[in-house]
Protein backbone atom coordinates (compact mmCIF):
# COMPACT_ATOMS: atom_id res chain seq x y z
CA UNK A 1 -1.01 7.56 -11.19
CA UNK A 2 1.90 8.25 -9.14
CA UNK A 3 3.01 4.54 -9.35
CA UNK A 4 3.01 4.14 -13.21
CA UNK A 5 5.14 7.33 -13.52
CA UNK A 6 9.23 7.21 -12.65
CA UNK A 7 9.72 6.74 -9.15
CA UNK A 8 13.03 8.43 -7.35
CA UNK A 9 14.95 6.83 -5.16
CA UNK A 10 14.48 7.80 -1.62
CA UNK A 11 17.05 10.51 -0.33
CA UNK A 12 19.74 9.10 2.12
CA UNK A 13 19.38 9.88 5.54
CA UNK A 14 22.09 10.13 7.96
CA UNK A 15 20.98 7.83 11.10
CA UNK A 16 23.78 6.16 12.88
CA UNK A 17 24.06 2.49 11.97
CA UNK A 18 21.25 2.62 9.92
CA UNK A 19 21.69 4.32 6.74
CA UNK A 20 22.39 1.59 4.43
CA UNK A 21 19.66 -0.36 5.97
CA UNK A 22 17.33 2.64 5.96
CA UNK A 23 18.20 3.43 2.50
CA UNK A 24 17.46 -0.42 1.34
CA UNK A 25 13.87 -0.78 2.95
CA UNK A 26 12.84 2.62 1.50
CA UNK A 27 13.82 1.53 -2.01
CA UNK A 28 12.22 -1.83 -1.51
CA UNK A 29 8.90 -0.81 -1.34
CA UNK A 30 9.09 1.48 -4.32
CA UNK A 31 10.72 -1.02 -6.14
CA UNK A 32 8.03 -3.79 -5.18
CA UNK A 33 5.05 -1.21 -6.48
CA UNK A 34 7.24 -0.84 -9.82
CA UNK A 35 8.22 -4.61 -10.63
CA UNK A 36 4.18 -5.25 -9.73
CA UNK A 37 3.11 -2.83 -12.34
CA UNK A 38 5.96 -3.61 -15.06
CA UNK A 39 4.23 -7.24 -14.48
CA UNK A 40 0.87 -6.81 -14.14
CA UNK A 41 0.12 -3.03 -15.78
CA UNK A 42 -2.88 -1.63 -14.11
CA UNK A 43 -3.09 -3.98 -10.77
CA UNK A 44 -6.28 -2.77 -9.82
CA UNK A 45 -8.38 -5.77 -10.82
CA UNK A 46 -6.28 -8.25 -9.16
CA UNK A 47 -6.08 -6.49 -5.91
CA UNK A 48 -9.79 -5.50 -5.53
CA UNK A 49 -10.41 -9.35 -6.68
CA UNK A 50 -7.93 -10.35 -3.47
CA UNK A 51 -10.42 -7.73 -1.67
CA UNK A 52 -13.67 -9.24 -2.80
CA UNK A 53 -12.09 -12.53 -1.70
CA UNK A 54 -10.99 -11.99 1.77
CA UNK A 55 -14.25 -9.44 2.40
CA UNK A 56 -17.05 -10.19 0.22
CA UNK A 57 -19.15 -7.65 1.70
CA UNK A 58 -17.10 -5.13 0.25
CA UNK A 59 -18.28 -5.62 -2.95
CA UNK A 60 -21.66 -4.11 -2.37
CA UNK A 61 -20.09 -0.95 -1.36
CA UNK A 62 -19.23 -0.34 -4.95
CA UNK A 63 -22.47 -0.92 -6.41
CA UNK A 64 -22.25 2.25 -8.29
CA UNK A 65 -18.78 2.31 -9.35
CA UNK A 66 -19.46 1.23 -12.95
CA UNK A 67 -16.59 2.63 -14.48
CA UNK A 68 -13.80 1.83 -11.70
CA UNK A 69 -12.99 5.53 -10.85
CA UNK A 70 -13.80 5.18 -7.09
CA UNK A 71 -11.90 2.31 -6.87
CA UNK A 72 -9.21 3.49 -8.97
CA UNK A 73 -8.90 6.65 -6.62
CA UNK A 74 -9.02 4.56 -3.73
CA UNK A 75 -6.03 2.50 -5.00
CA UNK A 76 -4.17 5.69 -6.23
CA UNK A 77 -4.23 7.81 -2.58
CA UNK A 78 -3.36 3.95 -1.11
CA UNK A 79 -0.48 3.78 -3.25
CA UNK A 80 0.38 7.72 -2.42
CA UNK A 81 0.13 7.10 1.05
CA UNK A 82 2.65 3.70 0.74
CA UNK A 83 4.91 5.74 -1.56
CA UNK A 84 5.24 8.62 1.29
CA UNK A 85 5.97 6.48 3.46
CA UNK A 86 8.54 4.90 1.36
CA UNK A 87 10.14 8.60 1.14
CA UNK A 88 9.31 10.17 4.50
CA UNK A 89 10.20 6.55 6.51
CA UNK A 90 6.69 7.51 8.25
CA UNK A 91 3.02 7.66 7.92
CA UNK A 92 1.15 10.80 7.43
CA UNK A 93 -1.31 9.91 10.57
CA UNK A 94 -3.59 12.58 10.36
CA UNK A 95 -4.39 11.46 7.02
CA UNK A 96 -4.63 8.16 7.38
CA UNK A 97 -6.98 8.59 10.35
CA UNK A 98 -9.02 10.79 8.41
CA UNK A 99 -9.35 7.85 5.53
CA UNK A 100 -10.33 5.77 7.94
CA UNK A 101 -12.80 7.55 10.09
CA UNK A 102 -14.14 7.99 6.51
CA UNK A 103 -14.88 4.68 5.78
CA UNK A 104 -15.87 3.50 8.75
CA UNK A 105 -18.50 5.95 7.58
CA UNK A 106 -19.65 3.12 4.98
CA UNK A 107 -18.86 0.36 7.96
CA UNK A 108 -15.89 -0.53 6.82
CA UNK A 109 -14.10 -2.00 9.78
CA UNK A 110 -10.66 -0.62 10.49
CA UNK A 111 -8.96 -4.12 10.57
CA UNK A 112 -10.86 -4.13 7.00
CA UNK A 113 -9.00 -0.81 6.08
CA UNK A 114 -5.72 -1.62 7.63
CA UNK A 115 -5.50 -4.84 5.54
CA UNK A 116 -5.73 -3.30 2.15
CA UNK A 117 -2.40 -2.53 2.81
CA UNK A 118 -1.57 -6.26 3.05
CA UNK A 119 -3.54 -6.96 0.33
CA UNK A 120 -1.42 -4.51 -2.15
CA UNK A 121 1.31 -6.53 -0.38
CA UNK A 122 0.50 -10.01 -0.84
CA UNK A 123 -0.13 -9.39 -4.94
CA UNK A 124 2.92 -7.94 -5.29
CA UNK A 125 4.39 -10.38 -3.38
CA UNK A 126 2.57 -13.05 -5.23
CA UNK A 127 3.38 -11.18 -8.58
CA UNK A 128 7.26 -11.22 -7.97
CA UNK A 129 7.19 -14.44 -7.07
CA UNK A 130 11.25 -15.59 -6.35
CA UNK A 131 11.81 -12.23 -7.07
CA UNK A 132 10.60 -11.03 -3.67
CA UNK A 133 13.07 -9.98 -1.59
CA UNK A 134 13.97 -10.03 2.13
CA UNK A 135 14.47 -6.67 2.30
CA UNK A 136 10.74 -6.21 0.76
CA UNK A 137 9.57 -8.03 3.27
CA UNK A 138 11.21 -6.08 5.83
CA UNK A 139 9.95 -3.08 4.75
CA UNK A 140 6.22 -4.23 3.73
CA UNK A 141 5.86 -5.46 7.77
CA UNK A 142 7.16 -1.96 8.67
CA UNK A 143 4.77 -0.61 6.43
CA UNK A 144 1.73 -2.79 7.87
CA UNK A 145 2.99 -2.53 11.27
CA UNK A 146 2.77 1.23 10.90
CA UNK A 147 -0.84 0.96 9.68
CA UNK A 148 -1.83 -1.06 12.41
CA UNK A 149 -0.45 1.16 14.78
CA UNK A 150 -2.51 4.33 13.66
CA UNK A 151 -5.74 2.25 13.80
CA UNK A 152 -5.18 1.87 17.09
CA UNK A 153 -4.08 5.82 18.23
């Protein structure tokens, strides 16, 4: 997985007023995703618990997923997709739309699908603890707010 391997820091871009701001959110992403797994190692059973919390339903839709690989693939193209945003400052939309019109396939509501987002968010936030930053939060709403906003293109 992308987010268990070194992560670079993102590139500086040159935006007027911005840059060390820009810069700061970008990295504070990244850097949540890495203090969450130096804590946790794998986080995949503690954020697909979280799931199974806040959407029991959900749980059925796995039924077959004995040895975790859908789910771990799942969690892997999330984290790819937070990660590029991290980098990129945007979301790849035609992706994202195409992960979602593919699991509304399964009935998987899009506020379901746009909240597995704040679900990675709230156990690393939870996970970090007083470590949590502002600037994480920052960039985690810009993040969610992002997510939203496709679901609704």
């Amino acid at each position: 997985m992308l987010i268990f391997g070194v992560l670079a820091a993102p590139e500086p871009r040159v935006l007027p007023n911005k840059v060390v701001i820009l810069d700061a959110m970008n990295a504070a992403i990244a850097t949540s995703l890495e203090r969450l797994v130096e804590t946790l190692g794998n986080p995949q059973p503690q954020i697909y618990q979280r799931l199974y919390a806040q959407y029991p339903d959900t749980k059925a839709l796995f039924v077959l997923d004995t040895d975790g690989g859908v789910r771990g693939s799942m969690l892997q193209t999330t984290l790819e997709t937070i990660l590029d945003y991290a980098a990129k400052d945007r979301l790849d939309d035609v992706s994202l739309s195409a992960w979602r019109s593919h699991h509304q396939g399964y009935d998987v509501e899009p506020d379901t699908f746009s909240n597995f987002f704040v679900i990675i968010r709230d156990c690393a936030k939870d996970t970090l603890g007083e470590s949590w930053s502002a600037e994480m939060e920052h960039a985690w709403q810009g993040l969610i707010h992002a997510v939203r906003d496709n679901a609704k293109a």
